[in-house]
Protein backbone atom coordinates (compact mmCIF):
# COMPACT_ATOMS: atom_id res chain seq x y z
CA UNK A 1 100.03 84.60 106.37
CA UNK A 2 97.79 83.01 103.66
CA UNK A 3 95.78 81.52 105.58
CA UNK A 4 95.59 84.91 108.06
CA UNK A 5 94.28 87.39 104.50
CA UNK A 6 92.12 84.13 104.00
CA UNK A 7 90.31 84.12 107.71
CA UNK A 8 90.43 88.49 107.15
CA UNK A 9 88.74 88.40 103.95
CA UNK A 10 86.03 85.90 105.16
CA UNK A 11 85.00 88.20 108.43
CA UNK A 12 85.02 91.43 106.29
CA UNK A 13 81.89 90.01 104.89
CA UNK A 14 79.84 90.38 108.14
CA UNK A 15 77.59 93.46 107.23
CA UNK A 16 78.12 95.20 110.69
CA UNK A 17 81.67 95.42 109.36
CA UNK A 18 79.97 96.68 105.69
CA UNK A 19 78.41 98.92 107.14
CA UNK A 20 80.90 100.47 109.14
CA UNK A 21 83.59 100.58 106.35
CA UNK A 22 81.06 102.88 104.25
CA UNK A 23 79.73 104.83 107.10
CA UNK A 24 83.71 105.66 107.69
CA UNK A 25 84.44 106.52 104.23
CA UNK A 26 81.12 108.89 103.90
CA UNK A 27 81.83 110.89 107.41
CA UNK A 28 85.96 111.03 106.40
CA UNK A 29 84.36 112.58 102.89
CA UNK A 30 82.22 114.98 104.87
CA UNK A 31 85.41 115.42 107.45
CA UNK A 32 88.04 116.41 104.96
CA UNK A 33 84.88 118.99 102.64
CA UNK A 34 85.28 120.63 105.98
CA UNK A 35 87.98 123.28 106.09
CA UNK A 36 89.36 123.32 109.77
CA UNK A 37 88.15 119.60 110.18
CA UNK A 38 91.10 117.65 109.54
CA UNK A 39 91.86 114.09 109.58
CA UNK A 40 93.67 114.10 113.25
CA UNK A 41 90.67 115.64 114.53
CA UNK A 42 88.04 113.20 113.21
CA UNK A 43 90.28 110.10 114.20
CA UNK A 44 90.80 111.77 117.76
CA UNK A 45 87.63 111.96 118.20
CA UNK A 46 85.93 108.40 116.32
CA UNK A 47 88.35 106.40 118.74
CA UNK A 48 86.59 106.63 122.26
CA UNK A 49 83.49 106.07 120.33
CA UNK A 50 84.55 103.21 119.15
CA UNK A 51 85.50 101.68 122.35
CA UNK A 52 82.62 99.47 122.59
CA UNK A 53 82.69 98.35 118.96
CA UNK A 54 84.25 94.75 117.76
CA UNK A 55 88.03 95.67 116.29
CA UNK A 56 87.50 95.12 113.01
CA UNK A 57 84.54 97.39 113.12
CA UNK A 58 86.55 99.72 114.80
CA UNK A 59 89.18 99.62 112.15
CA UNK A 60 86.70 99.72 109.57
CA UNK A 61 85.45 103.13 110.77
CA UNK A 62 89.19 104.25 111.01
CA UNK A 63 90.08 102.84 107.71
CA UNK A 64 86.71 104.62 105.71
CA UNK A 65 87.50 108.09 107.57
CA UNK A 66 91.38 108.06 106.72
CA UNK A 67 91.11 107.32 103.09
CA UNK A 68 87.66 109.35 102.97
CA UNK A 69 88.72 112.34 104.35
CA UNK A 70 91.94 112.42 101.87
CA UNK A 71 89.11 112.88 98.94
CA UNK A 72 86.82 115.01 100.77
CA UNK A 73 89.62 117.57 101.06
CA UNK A 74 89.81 118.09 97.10
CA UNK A 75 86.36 119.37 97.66
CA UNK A 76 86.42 122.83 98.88
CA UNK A 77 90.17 122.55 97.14
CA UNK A 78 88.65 122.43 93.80
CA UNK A 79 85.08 124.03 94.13
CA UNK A 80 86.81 127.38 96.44
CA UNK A 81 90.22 127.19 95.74
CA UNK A 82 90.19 126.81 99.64
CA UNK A 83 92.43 123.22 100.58
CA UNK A 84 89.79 121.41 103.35
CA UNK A 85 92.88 119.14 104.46
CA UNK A 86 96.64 120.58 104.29
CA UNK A 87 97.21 117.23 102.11
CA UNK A 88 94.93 118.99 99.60
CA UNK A 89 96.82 122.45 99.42
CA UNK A 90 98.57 121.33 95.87
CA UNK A 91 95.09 120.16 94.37
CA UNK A 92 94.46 123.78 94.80
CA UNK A 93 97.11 124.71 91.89
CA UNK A 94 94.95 123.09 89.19
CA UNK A 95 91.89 122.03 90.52
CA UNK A 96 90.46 125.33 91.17
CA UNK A 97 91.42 126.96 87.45
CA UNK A 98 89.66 123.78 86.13
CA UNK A 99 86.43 124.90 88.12
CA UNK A 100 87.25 128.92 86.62
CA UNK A 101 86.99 127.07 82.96
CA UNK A 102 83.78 125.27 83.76
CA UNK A 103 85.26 121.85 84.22
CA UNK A 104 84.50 121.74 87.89
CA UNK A 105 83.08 118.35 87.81
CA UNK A 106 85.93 117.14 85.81
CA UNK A 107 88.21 117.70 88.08
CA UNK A 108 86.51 116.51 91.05
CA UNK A 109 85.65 113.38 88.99
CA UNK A 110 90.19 113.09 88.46
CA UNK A 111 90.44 113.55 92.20
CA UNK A 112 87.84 111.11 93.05
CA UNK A 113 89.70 108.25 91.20
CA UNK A 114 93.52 109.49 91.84
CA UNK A 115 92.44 109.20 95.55
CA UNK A 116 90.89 105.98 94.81
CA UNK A 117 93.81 104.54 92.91
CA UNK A 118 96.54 106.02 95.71
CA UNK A 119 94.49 104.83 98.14
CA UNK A 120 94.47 101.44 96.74
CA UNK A 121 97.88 101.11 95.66
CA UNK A 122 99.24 101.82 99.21
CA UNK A 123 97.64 99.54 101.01
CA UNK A 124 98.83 96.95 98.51
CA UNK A 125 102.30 98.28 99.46
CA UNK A 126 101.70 97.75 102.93
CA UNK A 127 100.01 94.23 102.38
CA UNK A 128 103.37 92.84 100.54
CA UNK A 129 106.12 95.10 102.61
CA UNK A 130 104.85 94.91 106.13
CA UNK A 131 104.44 91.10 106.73
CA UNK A 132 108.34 90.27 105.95
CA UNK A 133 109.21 92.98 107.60
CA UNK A 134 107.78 92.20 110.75
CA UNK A 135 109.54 88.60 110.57
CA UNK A 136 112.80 90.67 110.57
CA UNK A 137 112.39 92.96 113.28
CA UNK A 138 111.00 89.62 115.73
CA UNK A 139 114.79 89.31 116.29
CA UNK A 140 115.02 92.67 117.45
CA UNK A 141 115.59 92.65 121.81
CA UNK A 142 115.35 95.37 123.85
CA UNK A 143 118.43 97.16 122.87
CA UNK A 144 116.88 97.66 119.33
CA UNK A 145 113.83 98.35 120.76
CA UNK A 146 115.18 100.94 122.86
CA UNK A 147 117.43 102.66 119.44
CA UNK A 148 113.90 102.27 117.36
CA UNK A 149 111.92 104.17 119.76
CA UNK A 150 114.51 106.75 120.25
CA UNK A 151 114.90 107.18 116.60
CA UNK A 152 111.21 107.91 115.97
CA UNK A 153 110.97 110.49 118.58
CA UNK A 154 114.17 112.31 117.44
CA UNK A 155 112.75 111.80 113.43
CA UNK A 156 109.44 113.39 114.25
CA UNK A 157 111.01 116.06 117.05
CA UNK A 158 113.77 117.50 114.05
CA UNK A 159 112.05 116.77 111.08
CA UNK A 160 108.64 118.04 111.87
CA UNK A 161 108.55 122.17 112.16
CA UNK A 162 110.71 124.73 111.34
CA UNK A 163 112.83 124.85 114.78
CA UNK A 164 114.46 121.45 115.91
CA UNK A 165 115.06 122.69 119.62
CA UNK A 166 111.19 123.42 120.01
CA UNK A 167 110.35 119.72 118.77
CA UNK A 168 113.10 117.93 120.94
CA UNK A 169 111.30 119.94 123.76
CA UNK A 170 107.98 119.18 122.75
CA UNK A 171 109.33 115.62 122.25
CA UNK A 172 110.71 115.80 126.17
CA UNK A 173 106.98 116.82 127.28
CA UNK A 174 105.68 113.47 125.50
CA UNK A 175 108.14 111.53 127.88
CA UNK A 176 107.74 113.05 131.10
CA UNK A 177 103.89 112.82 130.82
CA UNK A 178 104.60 108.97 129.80
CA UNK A 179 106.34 108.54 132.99
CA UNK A 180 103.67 109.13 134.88
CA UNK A 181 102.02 106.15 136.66
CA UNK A 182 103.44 102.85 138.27
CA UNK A 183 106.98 102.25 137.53
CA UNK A 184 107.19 98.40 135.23
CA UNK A 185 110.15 97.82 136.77
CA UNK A 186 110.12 98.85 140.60
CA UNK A 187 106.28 98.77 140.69
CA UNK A 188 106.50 102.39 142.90
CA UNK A 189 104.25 105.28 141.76
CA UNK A 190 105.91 107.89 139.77
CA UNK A 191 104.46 111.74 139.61
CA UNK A 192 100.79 110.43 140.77
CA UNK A 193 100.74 112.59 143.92
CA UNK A 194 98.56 110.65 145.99
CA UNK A 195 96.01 110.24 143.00
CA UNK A 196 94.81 106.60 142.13
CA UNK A 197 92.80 107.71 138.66
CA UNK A 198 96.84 108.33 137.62
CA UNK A 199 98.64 105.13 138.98
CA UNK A 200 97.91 103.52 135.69
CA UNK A 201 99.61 106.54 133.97
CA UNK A 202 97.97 109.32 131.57
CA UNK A 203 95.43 107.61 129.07
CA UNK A 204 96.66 107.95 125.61
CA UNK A 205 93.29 108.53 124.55
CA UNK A 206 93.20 111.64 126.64
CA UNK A 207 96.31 112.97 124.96
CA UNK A 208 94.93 112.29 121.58
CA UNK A 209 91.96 114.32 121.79
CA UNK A 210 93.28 116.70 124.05
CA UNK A 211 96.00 117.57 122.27
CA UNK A 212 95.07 117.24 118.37
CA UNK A 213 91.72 118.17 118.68
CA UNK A 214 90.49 120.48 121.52
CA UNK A 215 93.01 123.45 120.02
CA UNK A 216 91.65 123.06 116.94
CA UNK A 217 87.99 123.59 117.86
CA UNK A 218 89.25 126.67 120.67
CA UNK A 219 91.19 128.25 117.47
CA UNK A 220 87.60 127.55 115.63
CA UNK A 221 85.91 129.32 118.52
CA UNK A 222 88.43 132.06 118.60
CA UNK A 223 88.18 132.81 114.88
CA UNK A 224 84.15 132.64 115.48
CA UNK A 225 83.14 132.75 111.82
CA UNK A 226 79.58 133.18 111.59
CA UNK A 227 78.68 132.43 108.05
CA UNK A 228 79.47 129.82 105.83
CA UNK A 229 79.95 129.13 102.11
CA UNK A 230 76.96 130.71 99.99
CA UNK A 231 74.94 127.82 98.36
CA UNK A 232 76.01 130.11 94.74
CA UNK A 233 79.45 129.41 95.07
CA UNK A 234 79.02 125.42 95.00
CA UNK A 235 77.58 125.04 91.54
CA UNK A 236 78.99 122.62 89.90
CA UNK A 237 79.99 124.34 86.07
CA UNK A 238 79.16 122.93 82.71
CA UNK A 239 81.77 119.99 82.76
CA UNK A 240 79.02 118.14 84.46
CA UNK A 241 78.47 116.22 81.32
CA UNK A 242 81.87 116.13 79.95
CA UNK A 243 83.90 112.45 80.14
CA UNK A 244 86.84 112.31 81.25
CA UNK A 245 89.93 110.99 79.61
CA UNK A 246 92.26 109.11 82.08
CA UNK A 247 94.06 107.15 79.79
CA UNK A 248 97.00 109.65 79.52
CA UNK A 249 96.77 109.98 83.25
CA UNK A 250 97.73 106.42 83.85
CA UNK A 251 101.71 107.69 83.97
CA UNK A 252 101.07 110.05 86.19
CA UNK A 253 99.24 107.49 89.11
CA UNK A 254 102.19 105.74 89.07
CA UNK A 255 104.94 107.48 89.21
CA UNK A 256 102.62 109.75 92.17
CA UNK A 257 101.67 106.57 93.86
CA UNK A 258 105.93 105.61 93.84
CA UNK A 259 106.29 108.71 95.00
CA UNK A 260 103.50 108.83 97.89
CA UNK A 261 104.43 105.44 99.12
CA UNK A 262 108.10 106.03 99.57
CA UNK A 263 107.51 109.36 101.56
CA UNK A 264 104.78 107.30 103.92
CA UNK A 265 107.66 105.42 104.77
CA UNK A 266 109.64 108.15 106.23
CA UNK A 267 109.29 109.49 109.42
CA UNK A 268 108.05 112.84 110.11
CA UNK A 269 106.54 113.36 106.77
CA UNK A 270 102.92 113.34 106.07
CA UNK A 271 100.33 113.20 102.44
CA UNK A 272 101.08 117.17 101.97
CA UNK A 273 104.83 116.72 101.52
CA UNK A 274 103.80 113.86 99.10
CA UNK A 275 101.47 115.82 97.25
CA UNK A 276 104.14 118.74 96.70
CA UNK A 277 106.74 115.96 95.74
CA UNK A 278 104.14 114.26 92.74
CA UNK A 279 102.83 117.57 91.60
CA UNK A 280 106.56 118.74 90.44
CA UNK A 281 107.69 115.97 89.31
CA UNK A 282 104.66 115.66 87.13
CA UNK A 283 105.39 119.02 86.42
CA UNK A 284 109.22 118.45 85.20
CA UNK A 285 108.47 115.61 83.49
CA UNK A 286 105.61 116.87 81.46
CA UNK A 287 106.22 117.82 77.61
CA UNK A 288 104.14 121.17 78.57
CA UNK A 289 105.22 122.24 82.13
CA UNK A 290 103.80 125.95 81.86
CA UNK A 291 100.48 124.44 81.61
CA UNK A 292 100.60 123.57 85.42
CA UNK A 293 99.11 126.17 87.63
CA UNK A 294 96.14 126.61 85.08
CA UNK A 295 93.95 123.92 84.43
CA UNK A 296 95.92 121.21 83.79
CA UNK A 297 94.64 117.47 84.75
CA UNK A 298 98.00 116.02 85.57
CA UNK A 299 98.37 118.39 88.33
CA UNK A 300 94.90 117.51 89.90
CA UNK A 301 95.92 113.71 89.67
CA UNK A 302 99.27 114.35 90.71
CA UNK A 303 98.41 115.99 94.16
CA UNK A 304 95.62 113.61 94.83
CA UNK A 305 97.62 110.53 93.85
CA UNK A 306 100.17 111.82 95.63
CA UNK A 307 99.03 112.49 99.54
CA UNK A 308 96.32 109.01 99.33
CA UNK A 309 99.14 106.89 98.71
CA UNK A 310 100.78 107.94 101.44
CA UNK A 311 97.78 106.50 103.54
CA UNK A 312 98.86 102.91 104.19
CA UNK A 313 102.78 103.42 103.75
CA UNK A 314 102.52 105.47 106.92
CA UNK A 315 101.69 102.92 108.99
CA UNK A 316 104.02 100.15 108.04
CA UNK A 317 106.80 101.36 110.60
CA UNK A 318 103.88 101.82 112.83
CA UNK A 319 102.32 98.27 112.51
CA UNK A 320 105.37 96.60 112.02
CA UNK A 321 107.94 98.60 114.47
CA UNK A 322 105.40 100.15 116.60
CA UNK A 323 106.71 103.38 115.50
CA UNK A 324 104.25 106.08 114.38
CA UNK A 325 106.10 108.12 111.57
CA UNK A 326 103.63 111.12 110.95
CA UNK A 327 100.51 111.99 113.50
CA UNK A 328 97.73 109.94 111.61
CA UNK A 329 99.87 106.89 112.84
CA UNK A 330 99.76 107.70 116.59
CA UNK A 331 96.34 108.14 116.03
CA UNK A 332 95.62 104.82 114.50
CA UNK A 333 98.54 103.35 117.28
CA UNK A 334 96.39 104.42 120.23
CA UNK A 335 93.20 103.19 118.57
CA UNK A 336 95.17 99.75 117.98
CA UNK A 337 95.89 99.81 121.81
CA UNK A 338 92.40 100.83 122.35
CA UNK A 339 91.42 97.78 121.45
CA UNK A 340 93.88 95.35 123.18
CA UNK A 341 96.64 95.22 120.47
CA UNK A 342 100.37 95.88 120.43
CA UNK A 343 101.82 97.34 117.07
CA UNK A 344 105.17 95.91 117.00
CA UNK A 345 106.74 92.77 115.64
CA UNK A 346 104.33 90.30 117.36
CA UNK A 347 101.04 92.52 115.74
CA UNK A 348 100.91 90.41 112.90
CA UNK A 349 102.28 87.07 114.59
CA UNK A 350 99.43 87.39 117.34
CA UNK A 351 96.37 89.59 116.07
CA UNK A 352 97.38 88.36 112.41
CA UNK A 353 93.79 88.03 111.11
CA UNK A 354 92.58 91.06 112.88
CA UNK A 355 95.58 93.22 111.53
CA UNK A 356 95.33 92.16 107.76
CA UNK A 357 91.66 92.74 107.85
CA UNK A 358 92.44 96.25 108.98
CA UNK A 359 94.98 96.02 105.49
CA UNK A 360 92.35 94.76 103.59
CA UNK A 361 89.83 97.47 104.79
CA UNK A 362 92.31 100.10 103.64
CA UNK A 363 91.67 98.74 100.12
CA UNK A 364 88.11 98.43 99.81
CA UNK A 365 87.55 101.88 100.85
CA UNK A 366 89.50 103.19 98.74
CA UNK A 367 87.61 101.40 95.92
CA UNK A 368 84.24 102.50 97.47
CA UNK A 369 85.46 106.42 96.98
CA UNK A 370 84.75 105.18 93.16
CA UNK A 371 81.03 104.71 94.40
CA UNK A 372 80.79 107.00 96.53
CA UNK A 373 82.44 109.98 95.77
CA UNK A 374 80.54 110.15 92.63
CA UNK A 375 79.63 113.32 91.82
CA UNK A 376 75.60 112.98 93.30
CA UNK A 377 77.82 112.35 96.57
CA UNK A 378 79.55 115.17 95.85
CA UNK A 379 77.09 117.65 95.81
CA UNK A 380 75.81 116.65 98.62
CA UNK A 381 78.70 116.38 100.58
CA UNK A 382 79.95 119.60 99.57
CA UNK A 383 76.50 121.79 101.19
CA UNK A 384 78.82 120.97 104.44
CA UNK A 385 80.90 123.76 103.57
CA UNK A 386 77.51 125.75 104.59
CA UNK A 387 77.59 124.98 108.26
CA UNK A 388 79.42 127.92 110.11
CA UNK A 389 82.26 126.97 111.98
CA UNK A 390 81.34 128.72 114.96
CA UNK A 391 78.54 126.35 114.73
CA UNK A 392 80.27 123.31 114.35
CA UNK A 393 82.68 123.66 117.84
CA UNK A 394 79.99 123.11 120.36
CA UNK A 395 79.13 119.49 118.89
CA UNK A 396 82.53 119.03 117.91
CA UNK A 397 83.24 119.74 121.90
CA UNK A 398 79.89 117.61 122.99
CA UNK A 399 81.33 114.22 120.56
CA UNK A 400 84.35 114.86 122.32
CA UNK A 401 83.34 114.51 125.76
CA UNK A 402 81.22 111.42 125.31
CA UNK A 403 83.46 109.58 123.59
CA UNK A 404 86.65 109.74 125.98
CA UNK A 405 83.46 109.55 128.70
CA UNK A 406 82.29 105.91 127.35
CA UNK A 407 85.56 104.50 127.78
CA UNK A 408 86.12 104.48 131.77
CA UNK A 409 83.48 106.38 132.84
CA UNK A 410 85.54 108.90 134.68
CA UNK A 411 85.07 112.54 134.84
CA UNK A 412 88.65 112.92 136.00
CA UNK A 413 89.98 112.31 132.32
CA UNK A 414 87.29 114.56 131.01
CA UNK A 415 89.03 117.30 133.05
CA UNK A 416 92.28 116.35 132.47
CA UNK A 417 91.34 115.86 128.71
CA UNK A 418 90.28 120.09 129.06
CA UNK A 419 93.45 120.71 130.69
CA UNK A 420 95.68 119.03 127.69
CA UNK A 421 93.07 120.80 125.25
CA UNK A 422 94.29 124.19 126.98
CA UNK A 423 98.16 123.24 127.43
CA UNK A 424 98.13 122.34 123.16
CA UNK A 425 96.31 125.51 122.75
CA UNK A 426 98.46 127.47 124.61
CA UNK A 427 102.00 126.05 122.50
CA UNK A 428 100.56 126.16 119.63
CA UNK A 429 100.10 130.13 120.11
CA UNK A 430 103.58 129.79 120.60
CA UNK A 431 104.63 127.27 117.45
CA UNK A 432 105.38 124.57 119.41
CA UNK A 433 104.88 121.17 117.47
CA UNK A 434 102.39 118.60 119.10
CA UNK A 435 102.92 115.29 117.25
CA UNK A 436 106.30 115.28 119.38
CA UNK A 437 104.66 115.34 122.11
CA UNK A 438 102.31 112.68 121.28
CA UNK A 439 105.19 110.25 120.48
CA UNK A 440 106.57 110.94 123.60
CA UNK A 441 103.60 109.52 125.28
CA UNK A 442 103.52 106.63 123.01
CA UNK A 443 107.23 105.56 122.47
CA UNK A 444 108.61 106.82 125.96
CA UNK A 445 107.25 103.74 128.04
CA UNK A 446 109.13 101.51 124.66
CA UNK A 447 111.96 103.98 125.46
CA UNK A 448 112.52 103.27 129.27
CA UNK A 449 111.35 99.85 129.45
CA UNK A 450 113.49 98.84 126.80
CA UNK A 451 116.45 100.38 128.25
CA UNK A 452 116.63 99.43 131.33
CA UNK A 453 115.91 96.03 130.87
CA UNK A 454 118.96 96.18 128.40
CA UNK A 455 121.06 97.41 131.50
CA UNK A 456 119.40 95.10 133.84
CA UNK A 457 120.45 92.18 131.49
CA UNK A 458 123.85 93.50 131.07
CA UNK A 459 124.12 94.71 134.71
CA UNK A 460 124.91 98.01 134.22
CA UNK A 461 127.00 97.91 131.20
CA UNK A 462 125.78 100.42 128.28
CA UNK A 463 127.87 99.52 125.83
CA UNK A 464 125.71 96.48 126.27
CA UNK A 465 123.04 98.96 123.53
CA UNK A 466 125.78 98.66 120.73
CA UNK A 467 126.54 95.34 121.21
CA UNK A 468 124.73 93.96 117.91
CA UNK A 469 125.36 95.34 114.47
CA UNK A 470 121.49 96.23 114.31
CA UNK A 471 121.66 98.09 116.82
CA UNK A 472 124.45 99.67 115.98
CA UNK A 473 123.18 100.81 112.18
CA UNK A 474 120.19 102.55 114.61
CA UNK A 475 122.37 104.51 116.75
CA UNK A 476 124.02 106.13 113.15
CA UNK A 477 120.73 107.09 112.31
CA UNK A 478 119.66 108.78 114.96
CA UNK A 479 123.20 110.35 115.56
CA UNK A 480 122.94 111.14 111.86
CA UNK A 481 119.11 112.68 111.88
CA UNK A 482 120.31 114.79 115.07
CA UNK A 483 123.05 116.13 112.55
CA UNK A 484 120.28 117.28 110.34
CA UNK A 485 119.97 120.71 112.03
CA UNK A 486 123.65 121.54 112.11
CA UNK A 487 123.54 120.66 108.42
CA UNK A 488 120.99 122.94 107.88
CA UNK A 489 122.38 126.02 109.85
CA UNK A 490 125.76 125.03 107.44
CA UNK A 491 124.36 125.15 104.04
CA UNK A 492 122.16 128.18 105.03
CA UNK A 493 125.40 130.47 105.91
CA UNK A 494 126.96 129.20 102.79
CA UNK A 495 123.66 130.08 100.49
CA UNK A 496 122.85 133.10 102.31
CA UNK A 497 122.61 136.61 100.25
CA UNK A 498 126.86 138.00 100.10
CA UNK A 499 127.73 140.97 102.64
């Protein structure tokens, strides 16, 4: 492990890989300032360019533009009281009085270095907790495999959206699209009909940018906004020159960064239920609660705090379990695979220096927000908000199709990619959740694999997938987040208004 952080550190100092963790962090800035850009769209779309790029130049990108784009959406948050990610909806509460005062810069300046410090600690958390947890789960055999993969689809299907039957479906899509392709076990073609681009199954990097980020730019087409932010309503107020006291914020960082980390862990939650969670408890615990909602500091840190330390806790199931718990993981999952590597228990054992370099990156851009998302940056970055969207969809569309384009050449997946793009369209119209769907596609080869080589090895017998105590424990909690619905429907018939 030492000696892995060691060999990471040393190659991080090529300037290729520099160069690519502050190009990252300046386009996620400029990605997140965006309303309607979010971070699923800008990773969907930087991993088939990246195809041809050396991993940890790869990661770098992905590492700049995650923690980057967390920042950039405090931007428009703060400045027009208009969120630019949905991570950046509860810097709204304060951030935008602040700018109504004058103090504009102030609070941009408290974002800035909440991100920065959220950033920073959650990488740390996933530098100490993910190593020793992947030693534990190399004992894990397929029938844990099998319960771990079925417990992050039914996490993510339930927990994500308002209606559980509608992810469990969307979740059900995810696996029959993973089944298409040649069958690991038999080796006979499933669903291909005659077609050899789709013997090797459905590229997950057509579902990623199909799915998160063609309905995006058709709802930006559909909503066909002409104008964009007037250059007046940028101005940076009179707290330009005002410093900034963050002693008293110090409290407030950690108990948000606590706060952020432990929800990154969860499946199915994501930076904005992190930033709610931190912005009321630094609410309840402050000595002057009613000053939240009009100006106050705290809340700015709190929120910002809150969804960057999420960052790097969200991926520690993913690197070390191979289970994505919110849809920024699968993202960063299928740009892991992109480049040859299998999150799971033997990521760090095999790709060790490769995969704490990526940890490492996730700290040093969070530090370089302190450079650059000074408040020169800043400006700058925020004339973005200029650019009509209607505008922005072509090239969105145009970065799209190259990327997936430079990875196999084919113009079959560019079609196919279209035909996802319209499918995700279509259900969202309809409120169907898509990050099920996505970790259908991912997990559901895990899934079947995993199971039937359980029931080959036990010939037939399924009691064969409770046979260990581990295995066991995961079974309860799946059983037990599939009882989250009824529990619901209970509690809401027994709080509901009296006849």
């Amino acid at each position: 492990m030492i000696a892995d952080i060691l060999g990471a550190a040393v190659a991080l100092m090529a300037v290729d890989i520099i160069l690519a963790m502050v190009l990252g962090t300046l386009v996620g800035i400029i990605v997140g300032a965006l309303p309607g850009l979010t971070t699923t769209i800008g990773l969907a779309i930087l991993i088939p360019l990246s195809f041809g790029l050396s991993p940890l130049v790869a990661l770098g990108l992905m590492a700049g533009l995650y923690n980057g784009s967390m920042y950039g959406g405090a931007i428009p948050a703060v400045l027009l009281n208009i969120p630019g990610t949905p991570a950046a909806i509860a810097t709204t509460f304060d951030g935008h009085p602040m700018t109504q005062q004058g103090n504009a810069a102030s609070a941009l300046r408290i974002a800035c270095v909440s991100s920065a410090m959220g950033g920073f600690i959650s990488a740390l958390a996933l530098l100490l907790l993910a190593p020793p947890l992947s030693l534990v789960t190399l004992a894990f055999g397929p029938p844990e495999y099998f319960w771990i993969a079925a417990f992050g689809l039914v996490s993510i299907a339930v927990l994500i959206g308002g209606d559980p039957i509608k992810g469990i479906l969307s979740a059900l899509l995810g696996l029959l699209i993973s089944s298409v392709g040649m069958d690991t076990v038999t080796g006979r073609n499933r669903f291909s009909f005659g077609n050899l681009e789709l013997v090797d199954g459905v590229s997950i990097v057509v579902v990623l940018i199909g799915l998160f980020a063609l309905p995006r730019v058709l709802q930006m087409a559909e909503d066909a906004t002409l104008t964009g932010v007037r250059v007046a309503d940028l101005k940076i107020g009179k707290g330009d020159g005002k410093p900034v006291a963050f002693g008293p914020l110090i409290p407030t960082w950690i108990r948000s960064s606590v706060i952020g980390v432990m929800v990154g862990i969860l499946p199915g939650a994501g930076g904005n239920i992190a930033a709610f969670l931190s912005y009321n408890e630094a609410k309840r615990s402050d000595r002057e609660p009613d000053s939240f909602g009009k100006g106050n500091p705290k809340g700015v840190a709190a929120a910002e705090t809150g969804n960057s330390s999420d960052n790097a806790a969200s991926l520690i199931p993913t690197l070390t379990l191979g289970v994505p718990g919110n849809a920024i993981a699968a993202l960063i999952m299928g740009g892991l695979l992109v480049h040859g590597m299998q999150p799971g228990p033997s990521l760090f054992r095999d790709n060790g220096e490769i995969v704490y370099g990526f940890v490492l990156q996730m700290m040093i851009t969070s530090v370089l927000l302190f450079a650059l998302g000074g408040m020169v940056a800043t400006r700058l970055f925020a004339q973005v908000l200029c650019v009509p969207q209607v505008m922005l969809a072509p090239m969105i569309v145009a970065l799209m199709c190259l990327g997936l384009y430079t990875v196999n050449n084919s113009q079959f997946e560019l079609f196919m990619m279209i035909g996802f793009g319209v499918f995700g369209y279509v259900l969202t119209k309809i409120n169907f959740p898509l990050p099920p769907m996505i970790l259908g596609v991912i997990l559901g080869g895990m899934a079947e694999q995993n199971l039937r080589t359980a029931l080959l090895i036990s010939r037939g017998d399924w009691w064969h997938l409770l046979a260990s105590p581990i295995s066991k424990g995961l079974a309860a909690l799946v059983v037990l987040v599939l009882l989250i619905p009824l529990y619901r429907l209970i509690r809401s018939r027994h709080t509901g208004p009296a006849l």
